[in-house]
Protein backbone atom coordinates (compact mmCIF):
# COMPACT_ATOMS: atom_id res chain seq x y z
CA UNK A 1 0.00 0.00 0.00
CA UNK A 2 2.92 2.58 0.78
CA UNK A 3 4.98 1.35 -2.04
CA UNK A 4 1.51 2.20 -4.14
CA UNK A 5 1.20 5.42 -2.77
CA UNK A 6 4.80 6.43 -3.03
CA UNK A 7 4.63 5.51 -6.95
CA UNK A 8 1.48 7.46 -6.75
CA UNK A 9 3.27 10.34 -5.56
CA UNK A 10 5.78 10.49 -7.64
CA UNK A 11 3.59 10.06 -10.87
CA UNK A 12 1.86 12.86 -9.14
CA UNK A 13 5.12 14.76 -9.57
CA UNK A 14 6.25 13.57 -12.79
CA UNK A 15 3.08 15.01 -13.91
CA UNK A 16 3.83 18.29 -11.65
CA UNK A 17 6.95 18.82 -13.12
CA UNK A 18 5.56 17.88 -16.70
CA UNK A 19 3.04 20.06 -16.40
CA UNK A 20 5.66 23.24 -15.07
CA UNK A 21 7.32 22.69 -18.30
CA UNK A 22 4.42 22.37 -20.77
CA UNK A 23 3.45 25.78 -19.54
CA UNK A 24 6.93 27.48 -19.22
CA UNK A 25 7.91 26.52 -22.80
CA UNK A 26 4.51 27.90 -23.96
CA UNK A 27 4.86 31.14 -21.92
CA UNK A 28 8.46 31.30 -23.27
CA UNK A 29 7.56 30.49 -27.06
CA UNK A 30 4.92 33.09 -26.57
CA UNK A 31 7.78 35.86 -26.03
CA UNK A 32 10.01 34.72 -28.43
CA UNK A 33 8.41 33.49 -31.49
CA UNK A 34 7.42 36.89 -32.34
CA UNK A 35 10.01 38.61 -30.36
CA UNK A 36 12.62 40.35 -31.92
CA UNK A 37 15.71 40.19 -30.11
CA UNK A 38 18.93 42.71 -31.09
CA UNK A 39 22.57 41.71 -30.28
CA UNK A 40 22.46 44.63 -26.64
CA UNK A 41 19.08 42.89 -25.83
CA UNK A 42 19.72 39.59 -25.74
CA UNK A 43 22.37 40.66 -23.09
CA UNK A 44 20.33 42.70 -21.28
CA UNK A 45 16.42 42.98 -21.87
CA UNK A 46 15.58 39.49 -22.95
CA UNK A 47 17.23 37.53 -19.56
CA UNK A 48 15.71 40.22 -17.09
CA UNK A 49 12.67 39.86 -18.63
CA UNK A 50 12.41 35.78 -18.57
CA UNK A 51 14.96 34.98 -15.91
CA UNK A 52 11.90 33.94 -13.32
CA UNK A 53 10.90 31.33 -16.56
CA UNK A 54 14.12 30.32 -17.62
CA UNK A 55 15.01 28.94 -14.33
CA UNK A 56 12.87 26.13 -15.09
CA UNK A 57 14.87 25.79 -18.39
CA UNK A 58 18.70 25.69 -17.81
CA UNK A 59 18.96 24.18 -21.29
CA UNK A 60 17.30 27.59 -22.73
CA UNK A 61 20.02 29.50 -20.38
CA UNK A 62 22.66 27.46 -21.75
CA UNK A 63 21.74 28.20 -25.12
CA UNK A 64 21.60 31.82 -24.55
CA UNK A 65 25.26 31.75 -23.21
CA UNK A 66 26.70 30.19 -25.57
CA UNK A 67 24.67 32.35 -28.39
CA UNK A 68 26.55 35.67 -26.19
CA UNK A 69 29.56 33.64 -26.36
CA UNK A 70 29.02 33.42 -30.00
CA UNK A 71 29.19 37.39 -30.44
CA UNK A 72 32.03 38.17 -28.71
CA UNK A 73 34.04 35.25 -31.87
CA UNK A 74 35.24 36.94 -34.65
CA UNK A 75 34.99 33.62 -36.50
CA UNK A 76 31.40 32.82 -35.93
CA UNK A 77 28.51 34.01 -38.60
CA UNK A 78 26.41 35.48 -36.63
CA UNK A 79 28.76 38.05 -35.36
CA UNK A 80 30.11 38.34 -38.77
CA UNK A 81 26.95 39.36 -40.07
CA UNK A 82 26.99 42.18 -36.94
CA UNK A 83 30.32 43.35 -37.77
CA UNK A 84 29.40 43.98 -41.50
CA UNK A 85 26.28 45.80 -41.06
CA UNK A 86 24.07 43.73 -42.83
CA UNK A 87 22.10 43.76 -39.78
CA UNK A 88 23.74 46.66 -37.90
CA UNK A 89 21.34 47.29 -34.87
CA UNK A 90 18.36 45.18 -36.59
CA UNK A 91 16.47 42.77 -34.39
CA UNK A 92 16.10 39.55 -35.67
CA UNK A 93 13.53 36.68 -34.78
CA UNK A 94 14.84 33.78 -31.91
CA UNK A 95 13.19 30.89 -31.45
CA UNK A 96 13.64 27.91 -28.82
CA UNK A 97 13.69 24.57 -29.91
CA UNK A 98 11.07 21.88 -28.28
CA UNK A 99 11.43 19.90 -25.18
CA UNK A 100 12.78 17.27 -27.42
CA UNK A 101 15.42 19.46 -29.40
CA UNK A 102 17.16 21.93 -26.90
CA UNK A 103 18.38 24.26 -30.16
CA UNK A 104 18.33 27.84 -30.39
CA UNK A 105 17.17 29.53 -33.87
CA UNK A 106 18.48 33.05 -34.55
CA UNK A 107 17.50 34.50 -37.64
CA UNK A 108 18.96 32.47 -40.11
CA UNK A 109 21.19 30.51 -37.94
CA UNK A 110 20.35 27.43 -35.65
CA UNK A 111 22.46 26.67 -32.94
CA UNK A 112 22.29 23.12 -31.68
CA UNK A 113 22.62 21.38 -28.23
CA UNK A 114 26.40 20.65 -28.93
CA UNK A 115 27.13 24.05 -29.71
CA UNK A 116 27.64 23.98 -33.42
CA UNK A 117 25.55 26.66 -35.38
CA UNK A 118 24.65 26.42 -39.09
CA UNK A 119 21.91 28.32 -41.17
CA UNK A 120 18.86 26.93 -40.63
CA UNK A 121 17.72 26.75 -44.56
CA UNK A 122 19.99 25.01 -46.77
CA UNK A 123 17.97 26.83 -49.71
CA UNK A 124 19.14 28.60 -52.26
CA UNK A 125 17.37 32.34 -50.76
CA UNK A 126 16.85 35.53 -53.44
CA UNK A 127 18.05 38.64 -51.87
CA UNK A 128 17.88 42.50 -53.58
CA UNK A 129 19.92 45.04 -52.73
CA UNK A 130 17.73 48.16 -52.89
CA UNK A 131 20.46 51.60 -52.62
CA UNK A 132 20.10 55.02 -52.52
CA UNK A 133 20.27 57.99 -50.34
CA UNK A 134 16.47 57.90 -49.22
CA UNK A 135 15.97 61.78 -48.47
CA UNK A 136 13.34 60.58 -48.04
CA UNK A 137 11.93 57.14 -48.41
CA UNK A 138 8.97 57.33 -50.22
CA UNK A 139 6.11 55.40 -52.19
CA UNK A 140 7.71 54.77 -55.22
CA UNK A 141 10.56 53.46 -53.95
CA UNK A 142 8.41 50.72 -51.84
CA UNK A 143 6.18 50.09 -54.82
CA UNK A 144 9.23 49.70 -56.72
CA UNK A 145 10.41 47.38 -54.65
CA UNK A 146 7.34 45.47 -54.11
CA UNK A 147 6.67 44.90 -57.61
CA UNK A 148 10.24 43.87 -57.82
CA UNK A 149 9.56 41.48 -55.06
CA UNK A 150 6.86 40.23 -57.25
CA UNK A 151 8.57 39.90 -60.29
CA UNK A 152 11.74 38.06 -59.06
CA UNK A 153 10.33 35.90 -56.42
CA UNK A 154 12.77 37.85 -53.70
CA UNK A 155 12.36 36.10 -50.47
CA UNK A 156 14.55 39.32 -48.70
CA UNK A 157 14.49 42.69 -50.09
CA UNK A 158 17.63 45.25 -48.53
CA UNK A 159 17.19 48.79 -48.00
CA UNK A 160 20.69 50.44 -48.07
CA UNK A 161 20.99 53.95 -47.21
CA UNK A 162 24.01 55.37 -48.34
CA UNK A 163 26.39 57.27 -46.60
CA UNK A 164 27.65 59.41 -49.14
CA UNK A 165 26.15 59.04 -52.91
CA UNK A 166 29.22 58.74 -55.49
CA UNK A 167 26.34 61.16 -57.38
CA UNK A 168 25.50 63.15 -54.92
CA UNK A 169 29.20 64.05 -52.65
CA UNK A 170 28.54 67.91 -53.22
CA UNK A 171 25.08 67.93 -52.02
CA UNK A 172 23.66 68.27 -49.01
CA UNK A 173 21.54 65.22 -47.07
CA UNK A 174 19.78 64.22 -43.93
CA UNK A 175 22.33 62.83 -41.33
CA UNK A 176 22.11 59.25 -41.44
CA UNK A 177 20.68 58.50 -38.11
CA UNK A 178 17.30 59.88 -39.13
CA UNK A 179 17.02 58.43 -43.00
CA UNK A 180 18.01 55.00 -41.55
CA UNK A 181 15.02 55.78 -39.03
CA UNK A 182 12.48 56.64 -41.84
CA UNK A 183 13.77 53.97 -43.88
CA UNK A 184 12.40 51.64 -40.85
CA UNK A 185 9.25 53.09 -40.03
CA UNK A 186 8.19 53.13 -44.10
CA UNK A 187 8.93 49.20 -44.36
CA UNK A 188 7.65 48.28 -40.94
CA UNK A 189 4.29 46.25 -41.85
CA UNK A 190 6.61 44.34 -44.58
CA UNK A 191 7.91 41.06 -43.59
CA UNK A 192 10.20 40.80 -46.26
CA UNK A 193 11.73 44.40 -45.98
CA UNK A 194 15.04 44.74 -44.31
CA UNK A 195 16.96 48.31 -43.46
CA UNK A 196 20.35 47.79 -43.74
CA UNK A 197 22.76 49.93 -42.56
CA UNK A 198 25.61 48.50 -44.13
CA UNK A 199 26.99 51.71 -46.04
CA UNK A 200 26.45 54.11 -42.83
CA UNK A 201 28.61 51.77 -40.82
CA UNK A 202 31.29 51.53 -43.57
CA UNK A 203 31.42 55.38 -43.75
CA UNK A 204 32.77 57.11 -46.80
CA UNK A 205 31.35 57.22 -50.48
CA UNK A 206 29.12 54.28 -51.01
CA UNK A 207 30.14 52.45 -53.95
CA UNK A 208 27.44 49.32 -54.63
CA UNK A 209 30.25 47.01 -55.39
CA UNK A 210 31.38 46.97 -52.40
CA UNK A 211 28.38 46.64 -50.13
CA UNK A 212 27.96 43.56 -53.46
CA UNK A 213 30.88 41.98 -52.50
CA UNK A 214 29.76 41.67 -48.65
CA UNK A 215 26.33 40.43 -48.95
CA UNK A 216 28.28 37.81 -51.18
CA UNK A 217 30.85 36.95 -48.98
CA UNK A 218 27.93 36.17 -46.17
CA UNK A 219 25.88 34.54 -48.58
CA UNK A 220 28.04 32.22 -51.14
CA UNK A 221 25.02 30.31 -52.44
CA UNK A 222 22.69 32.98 -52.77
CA UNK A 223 21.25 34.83 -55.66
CA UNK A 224 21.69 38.75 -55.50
CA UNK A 225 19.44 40.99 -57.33
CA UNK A 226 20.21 44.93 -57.68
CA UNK A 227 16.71 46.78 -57.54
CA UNK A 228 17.14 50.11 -60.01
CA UNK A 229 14.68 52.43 -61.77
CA UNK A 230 15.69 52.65 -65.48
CA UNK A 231 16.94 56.18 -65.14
CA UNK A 232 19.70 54.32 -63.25
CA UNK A 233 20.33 51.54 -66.10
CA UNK A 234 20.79 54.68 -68.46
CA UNK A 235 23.84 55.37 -66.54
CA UNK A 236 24.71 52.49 -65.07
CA UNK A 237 27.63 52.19 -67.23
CA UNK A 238 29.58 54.78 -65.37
CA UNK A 239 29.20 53.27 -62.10
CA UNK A 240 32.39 52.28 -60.48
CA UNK A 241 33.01 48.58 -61.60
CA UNK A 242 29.94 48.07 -63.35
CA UNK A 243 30.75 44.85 -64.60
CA UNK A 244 31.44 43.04 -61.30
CA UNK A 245 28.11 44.30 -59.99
CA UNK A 246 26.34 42.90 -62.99
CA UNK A 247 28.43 39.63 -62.50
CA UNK A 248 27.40 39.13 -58.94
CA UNK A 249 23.71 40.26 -59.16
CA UNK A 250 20.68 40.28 -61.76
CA UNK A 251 19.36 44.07 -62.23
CA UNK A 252 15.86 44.47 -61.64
CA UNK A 253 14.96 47.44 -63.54
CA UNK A 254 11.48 49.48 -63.04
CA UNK A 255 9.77 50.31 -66.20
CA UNK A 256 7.31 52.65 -67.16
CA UNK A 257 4.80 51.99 -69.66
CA UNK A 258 5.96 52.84 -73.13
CA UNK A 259 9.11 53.24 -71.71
CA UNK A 260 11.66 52.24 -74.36
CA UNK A 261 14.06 49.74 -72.67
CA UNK A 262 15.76 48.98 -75.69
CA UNK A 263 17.15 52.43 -76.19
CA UNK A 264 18.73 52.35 -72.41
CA UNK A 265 20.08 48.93 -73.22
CA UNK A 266 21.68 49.92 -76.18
CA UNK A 267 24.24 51.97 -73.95
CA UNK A 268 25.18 49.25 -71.99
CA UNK A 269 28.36 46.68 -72.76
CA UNK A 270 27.12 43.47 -74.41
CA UNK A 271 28.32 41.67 -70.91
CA UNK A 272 25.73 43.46 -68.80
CA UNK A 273 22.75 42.89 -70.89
CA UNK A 274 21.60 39.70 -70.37
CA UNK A 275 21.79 40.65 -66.81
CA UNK A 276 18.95 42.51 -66.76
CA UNK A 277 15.44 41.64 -66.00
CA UNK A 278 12.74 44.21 -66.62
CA UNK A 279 10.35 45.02 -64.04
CA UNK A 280 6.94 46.17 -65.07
CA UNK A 281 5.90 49.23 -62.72
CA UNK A 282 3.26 51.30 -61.56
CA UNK A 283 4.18 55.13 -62.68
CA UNK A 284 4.21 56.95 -59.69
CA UNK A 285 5.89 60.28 -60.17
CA UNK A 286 6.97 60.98 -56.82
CA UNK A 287 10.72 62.54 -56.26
CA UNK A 288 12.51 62.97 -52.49
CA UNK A 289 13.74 66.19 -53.85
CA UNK A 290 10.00 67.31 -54.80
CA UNK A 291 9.00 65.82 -51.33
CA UNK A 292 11.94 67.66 -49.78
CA UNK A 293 10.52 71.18 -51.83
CA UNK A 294 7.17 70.50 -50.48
CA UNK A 295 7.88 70.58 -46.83
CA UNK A 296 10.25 73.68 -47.24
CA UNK A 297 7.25 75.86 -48.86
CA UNK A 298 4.45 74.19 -46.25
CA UNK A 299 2.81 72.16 -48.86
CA UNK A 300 1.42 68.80 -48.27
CA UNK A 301 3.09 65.41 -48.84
CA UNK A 302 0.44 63.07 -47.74
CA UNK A 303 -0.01 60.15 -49.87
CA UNK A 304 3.55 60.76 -51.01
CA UNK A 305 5.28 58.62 -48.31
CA UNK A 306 4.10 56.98 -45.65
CA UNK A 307 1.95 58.50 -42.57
CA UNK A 308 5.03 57.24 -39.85
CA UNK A 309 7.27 59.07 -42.10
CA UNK A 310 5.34 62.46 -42.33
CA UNK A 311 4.85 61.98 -38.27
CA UNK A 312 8.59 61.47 -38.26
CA UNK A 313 9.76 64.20 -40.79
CA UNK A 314 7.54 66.90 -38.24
CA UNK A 315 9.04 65.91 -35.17
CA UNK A 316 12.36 66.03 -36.41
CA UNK A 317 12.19 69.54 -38.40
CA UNK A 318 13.40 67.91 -41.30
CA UNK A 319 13.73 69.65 -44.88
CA UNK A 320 12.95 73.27 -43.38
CA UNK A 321 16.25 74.68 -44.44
CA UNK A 322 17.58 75.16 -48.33
């Protein structure tokens, strides 16, 4: 009879304990799945806020210290991929494995119960490069994008602000802080919109080759678009290297209707022009210089860029002065 009830009891506990862990690994995939954890959070914000679960889960703290262990190696991807910019200060998703696999998945990577961390997809993934100064963001450079998107199937689409426009050195823009800011806000309710701040962190003029030859030297396997309107393409053939960027990546090119393609290709070197795909696009004839003009005489830019933006480009006083 005791040895009955002392199997009892511990069933009773099994079932305790069971039951503890059912609902801390629900409570904890409810605040990760979604959540979006940055490289300073996950050292500070993410373990104050779900020490009291984790405690229950010293597999989950393990995994957490060795992912912080992970940044601080100059080896490892994932703080490769910090160090380059490509995500900068992004946040990117986490994820805990189940009871039964103790892995942690960060972004693209998925570090395993021994330690060893690989990218979680073995596919082949389509990702754009989307440059340009962004003075500011507006809607025809996210339809632009979108249809581009569309077009080419892109599973990640990068905005990358430059830091200095070869194009541009002798005019005046927006400090970076705030066109990286409005960048984020416009692209926001777009899963498969990145901001990139890849050229701010490099500093100096922002030559597309090179931000090219980091995004391949992260991702070897990948295929690399280069989003461009067709006013670009026209003088694409100036750009510094040209050909290597058309090597590495496919151009996605915006057309107008009626817009005659043909005449734009015929300026470019035979190399380059299988490279491009055209993009069909909506015409929307919106400008960041016009946008810029706008708010400097007290005209209206609504349904020029997005409402965030406006909000953001108020509060901040931007485009007042000449």
């Amino acid at each position: 009879m005791a040895a009955n009830a002392c199997a009892g009891s511990r069933v009773a506990r099994s079932r305790t304990r069971t039951q503890v862990s059912i609902n801390i690994s629900f409570i904890v995939k409810v605040f990760t799945t979604q959540l979006l954890i940055s490289k300073d959070s996950i050292r500070g914000i993410l373990p104050k806020t779900l020490k009291h679960l984790l405690i229950a889960q010293p597999q989950i703290l393990r995994r957490l210290r060795q992912f912080n262990r992970l940044l601080q190696d100059d080896q490892h991807p994932l703080p490769r991929l910090q160090r380059h910019g490509v995500l900068g200060q992004e946040a990117f998703p986490i994820k805990f494995g189940s009871d039964d696999n103790h892995g942690l998945t960060i972004g693209e990577y998925t570090l395993d119960a021994g330690g060893a961390c690989e990218r979680a997809n073995n596919s082949i993934v389509r990702i754009a490069l989307f440059g340009g100064t962004f003075d500011p963001v507006h809607y025809g450079h996210l339809r632009l994008a979108e249809e581009a998107r569309e077009a080419a199937g892109l599973e990640r689409v990068l905005f990358v602000p430059a830091n200095m426009s070869p194009f541009r050195q002798q005019e005046p823009i927006s400090p970076p802080r705030h066109r990286i800011d409005m960048a984020r806000l416009a692209i926001a309710d777009n899963p498969t919109f990145e901001v990139s701040d890849i050229e701010i962190q490099r500093g100096g003029v922002s030559y597309t080759v090179d931000t090219v030859a980091t995004l391949r030297a992260l991702y070897p396997d990948d295929e690399l678009f280069l989003i461009l309107g067709v006013d670009a393409l026209q003088g694409f053939r100036g750009w510094y290297r040209a050909e290597t960027i058309a090597h590495e990546c496919i151009l996605l090119v915006g057309v107008r209707p009626n817009y005659d393609l043909q005449a734009a290709m015929g300026h470019l070197p035979d190399e380059i022009r299988p490279r491009v795909q055209p993009v069909p696009m909506t015409p929307l004839d919106i400008s960041a210089s016009d946008l810029r003009q706008r708010v400097r005489t007290g005209r209206s830019i609504r349904y020029l860029t997005p409402p965030n933006v406006i909000e953001y480009i108020q509060q901040h006083r931007l485009y007042l002065e000449p």
